[in-house]
C-alpha atoms as a PDB file:
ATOM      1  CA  UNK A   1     -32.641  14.360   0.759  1.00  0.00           C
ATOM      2  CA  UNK A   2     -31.487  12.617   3.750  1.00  0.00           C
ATOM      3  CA  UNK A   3     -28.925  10.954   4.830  1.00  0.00           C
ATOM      4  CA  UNK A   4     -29.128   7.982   6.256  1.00  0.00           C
ATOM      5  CA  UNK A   5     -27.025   7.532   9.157  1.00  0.00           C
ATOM      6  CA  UNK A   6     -26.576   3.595   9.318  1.00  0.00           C
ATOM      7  CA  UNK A   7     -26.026   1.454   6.496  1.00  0.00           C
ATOM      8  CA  UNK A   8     -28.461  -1.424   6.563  1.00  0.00           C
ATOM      9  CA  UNK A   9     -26.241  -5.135   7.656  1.00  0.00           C
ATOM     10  CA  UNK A  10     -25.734  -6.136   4.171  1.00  0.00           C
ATOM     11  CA  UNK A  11     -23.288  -3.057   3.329  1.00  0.00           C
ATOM     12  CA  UNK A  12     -21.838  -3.284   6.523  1.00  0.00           C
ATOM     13  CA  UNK A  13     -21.178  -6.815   6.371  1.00  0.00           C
ATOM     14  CA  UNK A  14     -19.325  -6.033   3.129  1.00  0.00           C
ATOM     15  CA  UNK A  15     -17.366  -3.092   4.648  1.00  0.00           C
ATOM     16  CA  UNK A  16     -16.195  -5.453   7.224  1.00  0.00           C
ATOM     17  CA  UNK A  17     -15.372  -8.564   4.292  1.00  0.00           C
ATOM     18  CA  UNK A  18     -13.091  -6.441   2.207  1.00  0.00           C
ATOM     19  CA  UNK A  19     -11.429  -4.966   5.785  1.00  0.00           C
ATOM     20  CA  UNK A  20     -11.118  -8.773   6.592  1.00  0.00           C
ATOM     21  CA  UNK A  21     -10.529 -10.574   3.561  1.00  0.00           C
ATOM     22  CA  UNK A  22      -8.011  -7.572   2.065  1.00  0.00           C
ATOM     23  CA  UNK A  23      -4.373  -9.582   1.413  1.00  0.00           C
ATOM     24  CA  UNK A  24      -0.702  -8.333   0.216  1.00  0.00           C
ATOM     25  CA  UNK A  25      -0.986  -9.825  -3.215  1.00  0.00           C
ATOM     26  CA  UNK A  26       1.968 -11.166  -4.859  1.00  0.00           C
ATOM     27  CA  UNK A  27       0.806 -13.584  -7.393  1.00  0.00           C
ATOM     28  CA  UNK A  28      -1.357 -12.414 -10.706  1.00  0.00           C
ATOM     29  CA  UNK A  29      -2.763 -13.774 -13.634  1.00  0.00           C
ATOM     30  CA  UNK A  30      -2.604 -11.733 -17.090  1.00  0.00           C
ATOM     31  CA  UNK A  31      -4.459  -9.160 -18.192  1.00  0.00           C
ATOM     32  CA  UNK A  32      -4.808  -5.269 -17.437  1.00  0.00           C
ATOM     33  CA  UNK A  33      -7.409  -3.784 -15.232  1.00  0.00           C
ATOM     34  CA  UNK A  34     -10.800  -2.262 -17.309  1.00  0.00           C
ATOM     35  CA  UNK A  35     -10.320   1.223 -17.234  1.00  0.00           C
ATOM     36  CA  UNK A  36     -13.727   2.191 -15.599  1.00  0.00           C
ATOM     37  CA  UNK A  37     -12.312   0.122 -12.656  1.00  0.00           C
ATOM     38  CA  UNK A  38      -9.307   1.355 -12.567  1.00  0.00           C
ATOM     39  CA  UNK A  39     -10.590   5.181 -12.837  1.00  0.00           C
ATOM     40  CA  UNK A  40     -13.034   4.292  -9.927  1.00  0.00           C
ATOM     41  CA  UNK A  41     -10.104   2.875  -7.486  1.00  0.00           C
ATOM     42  CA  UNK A  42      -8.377   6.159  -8.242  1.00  0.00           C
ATOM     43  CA  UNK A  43     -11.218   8.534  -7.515  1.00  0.00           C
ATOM     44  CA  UNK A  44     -11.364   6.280  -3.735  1.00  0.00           C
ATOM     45  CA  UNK A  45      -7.893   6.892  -3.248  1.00  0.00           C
ATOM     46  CA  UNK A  46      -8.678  10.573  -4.063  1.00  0.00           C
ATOM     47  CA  UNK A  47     -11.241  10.409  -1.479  1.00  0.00           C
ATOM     48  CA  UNK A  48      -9.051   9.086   1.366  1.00  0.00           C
ATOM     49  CA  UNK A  49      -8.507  11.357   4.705  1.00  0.00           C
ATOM     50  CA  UNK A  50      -5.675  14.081   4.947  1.00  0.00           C
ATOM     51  CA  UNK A  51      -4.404  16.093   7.854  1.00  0.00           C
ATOM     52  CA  UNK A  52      -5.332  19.767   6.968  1.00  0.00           C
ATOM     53  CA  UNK A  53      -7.120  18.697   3.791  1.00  0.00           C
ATOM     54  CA  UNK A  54      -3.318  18.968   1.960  1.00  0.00           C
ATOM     55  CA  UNK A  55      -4.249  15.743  -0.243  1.00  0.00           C
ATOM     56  CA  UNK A  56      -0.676  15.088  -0.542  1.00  0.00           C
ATOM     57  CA  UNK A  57      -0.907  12.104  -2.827  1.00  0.00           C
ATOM     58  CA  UNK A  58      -0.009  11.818  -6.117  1.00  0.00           C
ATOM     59  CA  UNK A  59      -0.091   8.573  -8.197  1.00  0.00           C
ATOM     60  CA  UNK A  60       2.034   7.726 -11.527  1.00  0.00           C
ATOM     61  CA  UNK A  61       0.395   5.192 -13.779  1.00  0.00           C
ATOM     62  CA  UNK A  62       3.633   3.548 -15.449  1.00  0.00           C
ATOM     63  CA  UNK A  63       2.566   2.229 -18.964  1.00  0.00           C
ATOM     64  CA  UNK A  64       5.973   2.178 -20.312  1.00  0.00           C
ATOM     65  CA  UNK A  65       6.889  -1.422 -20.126  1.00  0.00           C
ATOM     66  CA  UNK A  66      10.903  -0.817 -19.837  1.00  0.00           C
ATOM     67  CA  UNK A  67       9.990   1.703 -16.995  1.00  0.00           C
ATOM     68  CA  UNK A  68       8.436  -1.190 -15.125  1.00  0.00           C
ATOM     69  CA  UNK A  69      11.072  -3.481 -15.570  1.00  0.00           C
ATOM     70  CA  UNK A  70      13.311  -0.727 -14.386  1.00  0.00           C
ATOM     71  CA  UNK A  71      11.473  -0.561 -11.191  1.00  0.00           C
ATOM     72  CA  UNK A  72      11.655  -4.242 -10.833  1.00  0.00           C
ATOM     73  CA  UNK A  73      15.246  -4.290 -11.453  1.00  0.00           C
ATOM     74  CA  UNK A  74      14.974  -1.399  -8.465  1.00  0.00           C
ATOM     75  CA  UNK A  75      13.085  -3.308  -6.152  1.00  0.00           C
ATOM     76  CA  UNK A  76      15.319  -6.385  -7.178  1.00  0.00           C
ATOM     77  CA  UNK A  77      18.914  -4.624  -6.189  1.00  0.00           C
ATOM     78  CA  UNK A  78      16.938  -3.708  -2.414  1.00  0.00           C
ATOM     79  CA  UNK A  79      15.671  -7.166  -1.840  1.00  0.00           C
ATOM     80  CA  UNK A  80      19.343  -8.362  -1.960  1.00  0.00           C
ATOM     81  CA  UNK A  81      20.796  -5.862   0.219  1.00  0.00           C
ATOM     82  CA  UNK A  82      17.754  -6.285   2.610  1.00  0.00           C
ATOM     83  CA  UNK A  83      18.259 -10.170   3.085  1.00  0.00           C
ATOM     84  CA  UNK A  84      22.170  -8.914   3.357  1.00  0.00           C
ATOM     85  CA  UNK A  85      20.869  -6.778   6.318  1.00  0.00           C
ATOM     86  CA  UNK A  86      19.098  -9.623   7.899  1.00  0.00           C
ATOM     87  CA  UNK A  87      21.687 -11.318   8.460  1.00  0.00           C
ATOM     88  CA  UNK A  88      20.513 -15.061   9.842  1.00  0.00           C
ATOM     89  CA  UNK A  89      17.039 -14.496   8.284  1.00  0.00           C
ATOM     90  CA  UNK A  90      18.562 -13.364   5.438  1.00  0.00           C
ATOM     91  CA  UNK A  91      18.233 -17.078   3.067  1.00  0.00           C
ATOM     92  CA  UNK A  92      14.793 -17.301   4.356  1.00  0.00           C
ATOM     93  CA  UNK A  93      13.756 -13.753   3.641  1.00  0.00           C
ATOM     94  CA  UNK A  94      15.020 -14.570  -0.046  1.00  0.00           C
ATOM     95  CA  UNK A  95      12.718 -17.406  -0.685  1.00  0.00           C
ATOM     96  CA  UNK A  96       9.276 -15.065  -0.326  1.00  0.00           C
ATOM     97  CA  UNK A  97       7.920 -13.934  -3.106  1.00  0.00           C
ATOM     98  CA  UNK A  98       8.065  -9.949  -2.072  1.00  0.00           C
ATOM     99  CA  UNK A  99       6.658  -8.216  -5.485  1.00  0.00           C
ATOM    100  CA  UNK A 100       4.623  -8.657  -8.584  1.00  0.00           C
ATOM    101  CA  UNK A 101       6.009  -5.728 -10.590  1.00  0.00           C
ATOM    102  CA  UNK A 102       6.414  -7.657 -13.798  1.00  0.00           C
ATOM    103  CA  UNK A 103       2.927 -10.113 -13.612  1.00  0.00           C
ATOM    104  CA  UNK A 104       0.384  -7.909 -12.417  1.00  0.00           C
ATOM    105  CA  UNK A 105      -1.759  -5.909 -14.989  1.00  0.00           C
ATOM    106  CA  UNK A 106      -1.162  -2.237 -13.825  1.00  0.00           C
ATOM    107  CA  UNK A 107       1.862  -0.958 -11.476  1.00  0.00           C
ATOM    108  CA  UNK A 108       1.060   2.248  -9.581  1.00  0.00           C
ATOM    109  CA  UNK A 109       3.995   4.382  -7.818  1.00  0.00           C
ATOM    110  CA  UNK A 110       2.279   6.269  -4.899  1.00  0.00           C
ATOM    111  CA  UNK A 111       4.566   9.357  -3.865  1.00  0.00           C
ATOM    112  CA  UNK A 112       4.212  12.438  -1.868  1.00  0.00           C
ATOM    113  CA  UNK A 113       3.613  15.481  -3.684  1.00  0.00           C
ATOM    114  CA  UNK A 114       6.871  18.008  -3.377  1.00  0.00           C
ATOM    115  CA  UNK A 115       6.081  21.810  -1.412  1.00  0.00           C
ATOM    116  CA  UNK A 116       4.750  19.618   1.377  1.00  0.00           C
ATOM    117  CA  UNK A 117       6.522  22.060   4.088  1.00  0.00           C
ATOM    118  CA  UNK A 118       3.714  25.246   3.303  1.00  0.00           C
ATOM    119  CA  UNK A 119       1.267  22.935   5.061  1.00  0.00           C
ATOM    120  CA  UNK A 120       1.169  23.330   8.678  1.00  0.00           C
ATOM    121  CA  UNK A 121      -2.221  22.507   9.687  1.00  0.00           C
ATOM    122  CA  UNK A 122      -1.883  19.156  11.798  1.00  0.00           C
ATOM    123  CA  UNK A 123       1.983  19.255  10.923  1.00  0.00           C
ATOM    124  CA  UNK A 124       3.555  21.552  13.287  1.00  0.00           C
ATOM    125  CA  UNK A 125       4.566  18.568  15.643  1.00  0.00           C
ATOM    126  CA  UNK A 126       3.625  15.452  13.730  1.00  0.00           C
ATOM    127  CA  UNK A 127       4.877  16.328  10.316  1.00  0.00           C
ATOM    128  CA  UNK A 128       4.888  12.764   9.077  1.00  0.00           C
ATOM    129  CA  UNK A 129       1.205  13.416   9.246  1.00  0.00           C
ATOM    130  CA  UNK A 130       1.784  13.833   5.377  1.00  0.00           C
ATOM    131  CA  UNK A 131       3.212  10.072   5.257  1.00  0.00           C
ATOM    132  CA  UNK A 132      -0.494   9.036   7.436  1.00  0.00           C
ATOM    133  CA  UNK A 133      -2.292  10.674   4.657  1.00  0.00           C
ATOM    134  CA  UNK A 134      -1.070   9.234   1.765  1.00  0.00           C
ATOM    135  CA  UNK A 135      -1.173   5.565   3.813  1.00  0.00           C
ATOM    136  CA  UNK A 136      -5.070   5.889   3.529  1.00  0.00           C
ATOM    137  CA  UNK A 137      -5.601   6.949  -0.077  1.00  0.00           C
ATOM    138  CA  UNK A 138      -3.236   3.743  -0.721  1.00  0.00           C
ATOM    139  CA  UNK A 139      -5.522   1.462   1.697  1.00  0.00           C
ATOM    140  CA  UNK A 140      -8.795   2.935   0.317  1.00  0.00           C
ATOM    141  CA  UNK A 141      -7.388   1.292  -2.944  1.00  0.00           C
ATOM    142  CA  UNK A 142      -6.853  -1.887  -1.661  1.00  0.00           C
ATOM    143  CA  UNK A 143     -10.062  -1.757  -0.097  1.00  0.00           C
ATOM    144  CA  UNK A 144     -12.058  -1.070  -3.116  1.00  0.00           C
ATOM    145  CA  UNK A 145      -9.726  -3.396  -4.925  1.00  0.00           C
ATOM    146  CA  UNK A 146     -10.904  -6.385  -3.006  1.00  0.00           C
ATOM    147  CA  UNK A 147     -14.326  -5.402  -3.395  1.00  0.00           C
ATOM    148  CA  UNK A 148     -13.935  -5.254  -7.164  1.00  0.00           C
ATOM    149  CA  UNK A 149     -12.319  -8.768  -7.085  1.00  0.00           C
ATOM    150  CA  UNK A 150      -9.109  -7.233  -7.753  1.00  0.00           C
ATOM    151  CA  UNK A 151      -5.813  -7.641  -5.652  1.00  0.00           C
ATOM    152  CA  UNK A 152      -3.137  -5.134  -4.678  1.00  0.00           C
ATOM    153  CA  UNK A 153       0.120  -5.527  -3.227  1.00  0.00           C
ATOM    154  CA  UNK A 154       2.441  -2.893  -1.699  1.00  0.00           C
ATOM    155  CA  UNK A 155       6.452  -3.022  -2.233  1.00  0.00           C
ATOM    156  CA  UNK A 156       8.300  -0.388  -0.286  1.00  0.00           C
ATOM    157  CA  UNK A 157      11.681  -2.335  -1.410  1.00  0.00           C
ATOM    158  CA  UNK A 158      13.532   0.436  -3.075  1.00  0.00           C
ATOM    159  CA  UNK A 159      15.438   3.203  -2.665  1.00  0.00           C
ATOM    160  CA  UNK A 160      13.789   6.595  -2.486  1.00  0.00           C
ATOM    161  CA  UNK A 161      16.368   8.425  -5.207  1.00  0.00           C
ATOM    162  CA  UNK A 162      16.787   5.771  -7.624  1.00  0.00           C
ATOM    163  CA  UNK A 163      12.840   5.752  -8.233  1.00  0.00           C
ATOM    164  CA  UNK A 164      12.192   9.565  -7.914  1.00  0.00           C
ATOM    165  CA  UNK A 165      14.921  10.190 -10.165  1.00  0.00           C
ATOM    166  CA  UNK A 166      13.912   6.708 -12.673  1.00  0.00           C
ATOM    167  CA  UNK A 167      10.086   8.917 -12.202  1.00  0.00           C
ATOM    168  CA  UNK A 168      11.495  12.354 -12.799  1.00  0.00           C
ATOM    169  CA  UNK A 169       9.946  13.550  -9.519  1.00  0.00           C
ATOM    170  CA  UNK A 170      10.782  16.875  -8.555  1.00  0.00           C
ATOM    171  CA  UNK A 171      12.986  17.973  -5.819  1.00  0.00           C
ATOM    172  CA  UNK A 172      10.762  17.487  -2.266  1.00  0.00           C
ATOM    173  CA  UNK A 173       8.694  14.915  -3.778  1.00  0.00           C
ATOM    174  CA  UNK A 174       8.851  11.313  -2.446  1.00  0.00           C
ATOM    175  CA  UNK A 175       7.896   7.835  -3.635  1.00  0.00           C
ATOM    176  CA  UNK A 176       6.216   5.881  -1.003  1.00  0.00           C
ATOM    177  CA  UNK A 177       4.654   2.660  -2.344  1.00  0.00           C
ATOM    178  CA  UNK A 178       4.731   0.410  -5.747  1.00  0.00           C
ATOM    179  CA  UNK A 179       1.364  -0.798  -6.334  1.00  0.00           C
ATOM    180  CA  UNK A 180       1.098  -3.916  -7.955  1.00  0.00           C
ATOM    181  CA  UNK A 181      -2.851  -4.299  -9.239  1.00  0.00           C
ATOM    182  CA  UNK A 182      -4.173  -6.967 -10.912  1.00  0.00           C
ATOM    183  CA  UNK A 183      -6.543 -10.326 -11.605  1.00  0.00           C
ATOM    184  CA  UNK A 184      -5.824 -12.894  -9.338  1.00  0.00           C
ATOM    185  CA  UNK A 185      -6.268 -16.822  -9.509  1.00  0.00           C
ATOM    186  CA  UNK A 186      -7.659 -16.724  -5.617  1.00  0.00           C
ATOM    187  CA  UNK A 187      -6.865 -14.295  -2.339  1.00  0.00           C
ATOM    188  CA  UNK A 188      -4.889 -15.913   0.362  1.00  0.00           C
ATOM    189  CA  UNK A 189      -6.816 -17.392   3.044  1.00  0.00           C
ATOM    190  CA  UNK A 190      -3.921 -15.652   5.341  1.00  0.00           C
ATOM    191  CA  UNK A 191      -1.832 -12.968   5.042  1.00  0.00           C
ATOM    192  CA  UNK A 192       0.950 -14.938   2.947  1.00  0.00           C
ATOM    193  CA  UNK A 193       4.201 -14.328   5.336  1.00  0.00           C
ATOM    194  CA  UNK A 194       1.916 -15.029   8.475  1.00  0.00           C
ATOM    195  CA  UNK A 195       1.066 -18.292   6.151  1.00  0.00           C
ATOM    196  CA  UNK A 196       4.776 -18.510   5.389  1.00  0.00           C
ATOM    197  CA  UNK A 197       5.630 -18.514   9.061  1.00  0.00           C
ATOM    198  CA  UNK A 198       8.020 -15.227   8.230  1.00  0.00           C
ATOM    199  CA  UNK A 199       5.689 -13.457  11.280  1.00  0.00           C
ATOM    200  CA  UNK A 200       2.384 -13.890  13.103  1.00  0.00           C
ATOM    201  CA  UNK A 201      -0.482 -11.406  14.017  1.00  0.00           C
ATOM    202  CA  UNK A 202      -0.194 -10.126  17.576  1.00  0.00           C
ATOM    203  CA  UNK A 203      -3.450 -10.780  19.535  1.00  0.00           C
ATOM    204  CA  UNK A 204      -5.877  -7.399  19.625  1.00  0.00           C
ATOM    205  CA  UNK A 205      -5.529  -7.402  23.654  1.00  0.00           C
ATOM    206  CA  UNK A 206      -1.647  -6.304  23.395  1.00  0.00           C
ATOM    207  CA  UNK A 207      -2.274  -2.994  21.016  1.00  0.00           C
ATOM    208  CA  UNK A 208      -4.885  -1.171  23.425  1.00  0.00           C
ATOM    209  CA  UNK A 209      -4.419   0.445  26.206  1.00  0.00           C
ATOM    210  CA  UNK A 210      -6.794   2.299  28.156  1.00  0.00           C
ATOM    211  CA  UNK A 211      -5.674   5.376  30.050  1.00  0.00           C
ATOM    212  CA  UNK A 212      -2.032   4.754  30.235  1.00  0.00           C
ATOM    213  CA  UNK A 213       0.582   3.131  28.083  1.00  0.00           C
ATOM    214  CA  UNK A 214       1.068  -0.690  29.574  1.00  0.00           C
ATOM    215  CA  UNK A 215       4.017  -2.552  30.130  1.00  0.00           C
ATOM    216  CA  UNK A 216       4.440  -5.991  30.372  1.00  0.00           C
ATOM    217  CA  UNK A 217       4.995  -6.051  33.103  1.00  0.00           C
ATOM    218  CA  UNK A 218       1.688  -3.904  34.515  1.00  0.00           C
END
């Protein structure tokens, strides 16, 4: 059987929607995820790249309903002491709405697995190539997510012990993301703190270079 090379403009047009119309969901309605769906936005995430082929992702369904208010009381305790470190910004960083943990219908914790140091393929110099890795199994999610009419957000508001420990993660492993998954009323038009006037996106022009880095002022 052959491969075909291209897809034909009506899968690549929908490639390029759920790129585009992919948001940081923080709002949800009720109601779990089917498990067919969910099982399928696993087996992408499963599918993502990895430097050296280590697949260094491992993801932690929490079902336990006083586990998930744990990690919201987690994320909760950062989200103060974050607006505390922004100082001026600091009221104004309190009014977003940063999480979902207790609305959405499933919460995934993404971490890296532990033993992560016996892989050295693509890691001798970079070795937060494992941190890259897991980064695309989480997007592929989000991807397929938004195709499945689903939305995702991503809270990295939390501190690394208090969840690996709340998770009873071994030694060397690492939480990196809580995924908030669930129905959704309607995806933001914008990205909501570029709507929220928090931050905008930079124009394309100023992240590529050719050749040489570029200054301003070259």
């Amino acid at each position: 059987m052959q491969v075909r090379m291209r897809f034909d403009d009506a899968e690549i047009a929908a490639v390029y929607r759920a790129i585009f119309e992919r948001r940081d969901i923080r709002h949800f309605k009720p109601g779990n995820v089917e498990t067919e769906t969910l099982k399928r936005l696993l087996r992408a995430a499963h599918h993502a790249p990895s430097v050296g082929f280590m697949q260094p992702w491992r993801i932690i369904h929490i079902t336990d309903p006083a586990l998930r208010v744990a990690l919201h009381n987690a994320v909760e305790r950062e989200r103060r002491a974050t607006a505390a470190a922004l100082g001026e910004r600091g009221d104004e960083f309190m009014r977003l709405k940063v999480e979902g943990i207790l609305e959405c219908g499933e919460v995934l914790v993404a971490a890296l697995m532990d033993g992560r140091d016996k892989y050295i393929f693509g890691r001798r110099t970079l070795p937060e190539m494992d941190l890259a890795s897991i980064a695309c199994a989480i997007q592929n999610i989000w991807l397929a997510a938004r195709a499945e009419g689903l939305g995702m957000g991503w809270v990295s508001l939390f501190e690394v012990d208090e969840v690996r420990r709340l998770l009873q993660m071994p030694k060397g492993a690492k939480p990196v993301a809580i995924l908030c998954l669930g129905h959704v009323e309607a995806f933001y038009e914008r990205p909501m703190l570029e709507a929220q006037g928090w931050a905008s996106r930079v124009p394309l022009e100023t992240c590529i270079f050719e050749n040489v880095w570029r200054t301003d002022e070259s």
